[in-house]
C-alpha atoms as a PDB file:
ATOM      1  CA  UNK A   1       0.000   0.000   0.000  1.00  0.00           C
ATOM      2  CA  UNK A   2       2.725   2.352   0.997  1.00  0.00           C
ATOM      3  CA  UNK A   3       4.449   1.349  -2.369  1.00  0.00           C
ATOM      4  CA  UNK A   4       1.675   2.708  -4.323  1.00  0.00           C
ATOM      5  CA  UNK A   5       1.335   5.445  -2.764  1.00  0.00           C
ATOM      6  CA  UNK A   6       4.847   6.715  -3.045  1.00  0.00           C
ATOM      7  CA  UNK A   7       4.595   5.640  -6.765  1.00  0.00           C
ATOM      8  CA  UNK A   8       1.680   7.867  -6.983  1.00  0.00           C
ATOM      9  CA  UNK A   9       3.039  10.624  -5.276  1.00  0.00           C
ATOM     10  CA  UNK A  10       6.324  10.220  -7.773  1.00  0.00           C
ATOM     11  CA  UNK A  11       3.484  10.500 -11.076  1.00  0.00           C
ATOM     12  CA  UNK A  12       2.025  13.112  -9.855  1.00  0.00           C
ATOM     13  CA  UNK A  13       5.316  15.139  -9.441  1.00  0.00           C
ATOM     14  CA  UNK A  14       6.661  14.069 -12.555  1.00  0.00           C
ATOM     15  CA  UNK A  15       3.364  15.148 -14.326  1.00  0.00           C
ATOM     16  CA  UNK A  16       3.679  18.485 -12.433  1.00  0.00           C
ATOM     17  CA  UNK A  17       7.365  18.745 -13.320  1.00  0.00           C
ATOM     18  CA  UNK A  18       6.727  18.322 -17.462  1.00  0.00           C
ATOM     19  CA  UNK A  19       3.701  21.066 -17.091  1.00  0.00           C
ATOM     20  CA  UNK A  20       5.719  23.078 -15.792  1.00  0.00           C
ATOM     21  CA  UNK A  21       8.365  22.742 -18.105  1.00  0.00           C
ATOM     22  CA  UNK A  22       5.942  22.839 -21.303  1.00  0.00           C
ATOM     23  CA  UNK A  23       4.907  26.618 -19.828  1.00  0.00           C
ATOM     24  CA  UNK A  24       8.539  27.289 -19.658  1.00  0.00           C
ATOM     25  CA  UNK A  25       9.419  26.327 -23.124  1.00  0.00           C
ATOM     26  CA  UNK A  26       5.914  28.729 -24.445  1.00  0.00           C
ATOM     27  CA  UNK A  27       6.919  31.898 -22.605  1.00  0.00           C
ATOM     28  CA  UNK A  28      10.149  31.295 -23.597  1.00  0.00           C
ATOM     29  CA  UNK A  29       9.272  31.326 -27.466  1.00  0.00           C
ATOM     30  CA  UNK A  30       6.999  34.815 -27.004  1.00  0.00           C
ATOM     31  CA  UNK A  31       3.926  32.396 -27.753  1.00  0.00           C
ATOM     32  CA  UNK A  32       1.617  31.512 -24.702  1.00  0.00           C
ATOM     33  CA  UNK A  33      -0.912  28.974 -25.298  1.00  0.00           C
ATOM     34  CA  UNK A  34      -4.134  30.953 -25.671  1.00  0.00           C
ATOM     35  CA  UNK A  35      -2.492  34.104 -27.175  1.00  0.00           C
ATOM     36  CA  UNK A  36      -3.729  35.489 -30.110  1.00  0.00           C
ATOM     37  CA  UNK A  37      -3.213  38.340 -32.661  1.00  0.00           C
ATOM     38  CA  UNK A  38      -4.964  40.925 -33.857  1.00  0.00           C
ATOM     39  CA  UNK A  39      -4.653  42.716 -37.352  1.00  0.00           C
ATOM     40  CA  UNK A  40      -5.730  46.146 -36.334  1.00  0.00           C
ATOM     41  CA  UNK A  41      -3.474  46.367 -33.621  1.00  0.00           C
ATOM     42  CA  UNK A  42      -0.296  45.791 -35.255  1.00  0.00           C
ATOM     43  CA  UNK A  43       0.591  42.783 -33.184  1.00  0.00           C
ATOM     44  CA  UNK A  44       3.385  40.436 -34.902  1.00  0.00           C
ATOM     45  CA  UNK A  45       4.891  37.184 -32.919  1.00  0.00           C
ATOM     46  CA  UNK A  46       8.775  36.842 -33.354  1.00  0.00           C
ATOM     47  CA  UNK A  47      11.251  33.953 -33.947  1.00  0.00           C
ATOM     48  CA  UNK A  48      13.499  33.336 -31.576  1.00  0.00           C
ATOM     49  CA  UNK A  49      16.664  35.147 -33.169  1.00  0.00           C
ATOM     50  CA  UNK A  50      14.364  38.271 -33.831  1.00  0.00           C
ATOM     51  CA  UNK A  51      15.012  37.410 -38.169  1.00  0.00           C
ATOM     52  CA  UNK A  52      11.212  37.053 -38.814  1.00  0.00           C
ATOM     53  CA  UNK A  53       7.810  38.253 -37.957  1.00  0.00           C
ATOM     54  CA  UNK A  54       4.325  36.324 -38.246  1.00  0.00           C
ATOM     55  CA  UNK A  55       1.372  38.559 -38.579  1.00  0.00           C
ATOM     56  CA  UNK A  56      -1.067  40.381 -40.504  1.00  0.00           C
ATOM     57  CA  UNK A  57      -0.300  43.380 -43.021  1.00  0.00           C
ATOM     58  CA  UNK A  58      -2.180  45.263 -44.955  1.00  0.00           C
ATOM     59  CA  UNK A  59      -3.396  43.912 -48.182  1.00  0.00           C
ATOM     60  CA  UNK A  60      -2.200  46.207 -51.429  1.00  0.00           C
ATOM     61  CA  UNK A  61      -5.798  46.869 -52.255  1.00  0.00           C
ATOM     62  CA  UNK A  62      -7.137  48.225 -49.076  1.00  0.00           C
ATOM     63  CA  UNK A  63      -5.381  49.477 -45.864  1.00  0.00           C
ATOM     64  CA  UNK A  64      -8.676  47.873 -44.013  1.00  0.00           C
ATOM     65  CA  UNK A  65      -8.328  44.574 -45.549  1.00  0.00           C
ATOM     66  CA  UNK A  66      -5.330  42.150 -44.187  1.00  0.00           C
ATOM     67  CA  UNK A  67      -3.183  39.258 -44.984  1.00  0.00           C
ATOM     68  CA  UNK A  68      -1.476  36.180 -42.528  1.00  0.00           C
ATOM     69  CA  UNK A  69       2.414  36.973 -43.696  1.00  0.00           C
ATOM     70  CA  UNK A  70       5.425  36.511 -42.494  1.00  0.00           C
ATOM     71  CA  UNK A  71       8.076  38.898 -42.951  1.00  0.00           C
ATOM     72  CA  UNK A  72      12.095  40.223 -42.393  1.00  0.00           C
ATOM     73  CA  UNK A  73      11.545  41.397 -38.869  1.00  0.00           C
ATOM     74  CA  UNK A  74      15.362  42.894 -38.475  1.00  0.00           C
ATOM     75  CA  UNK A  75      14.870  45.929 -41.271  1.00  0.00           C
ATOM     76  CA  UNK A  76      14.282  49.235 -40.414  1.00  0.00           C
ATOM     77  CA  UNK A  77      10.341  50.754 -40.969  1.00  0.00           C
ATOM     78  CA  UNK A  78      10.531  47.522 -43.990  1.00  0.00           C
ATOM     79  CA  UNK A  79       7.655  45.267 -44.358  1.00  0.00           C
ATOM     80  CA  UNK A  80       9.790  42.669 -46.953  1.00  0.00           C
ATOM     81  CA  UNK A  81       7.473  39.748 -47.190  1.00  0.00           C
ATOM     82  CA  UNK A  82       9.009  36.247 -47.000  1.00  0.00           C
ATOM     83  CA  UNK A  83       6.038  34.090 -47.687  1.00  0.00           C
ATOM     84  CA  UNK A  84       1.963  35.576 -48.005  1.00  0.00           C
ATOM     85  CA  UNK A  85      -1.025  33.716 -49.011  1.00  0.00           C
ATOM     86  CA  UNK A  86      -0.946  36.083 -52.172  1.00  0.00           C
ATOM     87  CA  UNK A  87       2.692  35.655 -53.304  1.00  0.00           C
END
């Protein structure tokens, strides 16, 4: 009985362990589970070296309209798409 228990107890703190670990790795990356972005609010998620962007930019046809894109994130005031839906 008191074997069981202790393995128990050992699941349950390995279990606890790897959650906590999986919400280390997620802030780590900039990308919490349940985060989200928004297109009118300029929002962009970032890789890890800071190279690219992911996000939504304006389409060519209408500053209200947007597109999922991912882009050079390291040039100055530079939107230079990588890869877009439209491209």
């Amino acid at each position: 009985m008191a074997l069981n228990l202790l393995s128990c107890a050992l699941a349950l703190m390995f279990l606890l362990f790897l959650a906590e670990l999986c919400c280390y790795i997620e802030s780590a990356s900039g990308v919490v589970l349940g985060s989200r972005l928004l297109a009118k609010e300029n929002q962009a998620w970032f890789s890890d070296n800071k190279t690219f962007a992911f996000g939504f930019t304006p389409t060519a046809e209408s500053q209200d309209q947007y597109q999922l894109s991912i882009w050079f994130a390291q040039l100055p005031e530079d939107r230079t798409l990588v890869w877009s839906p439209s491209m």
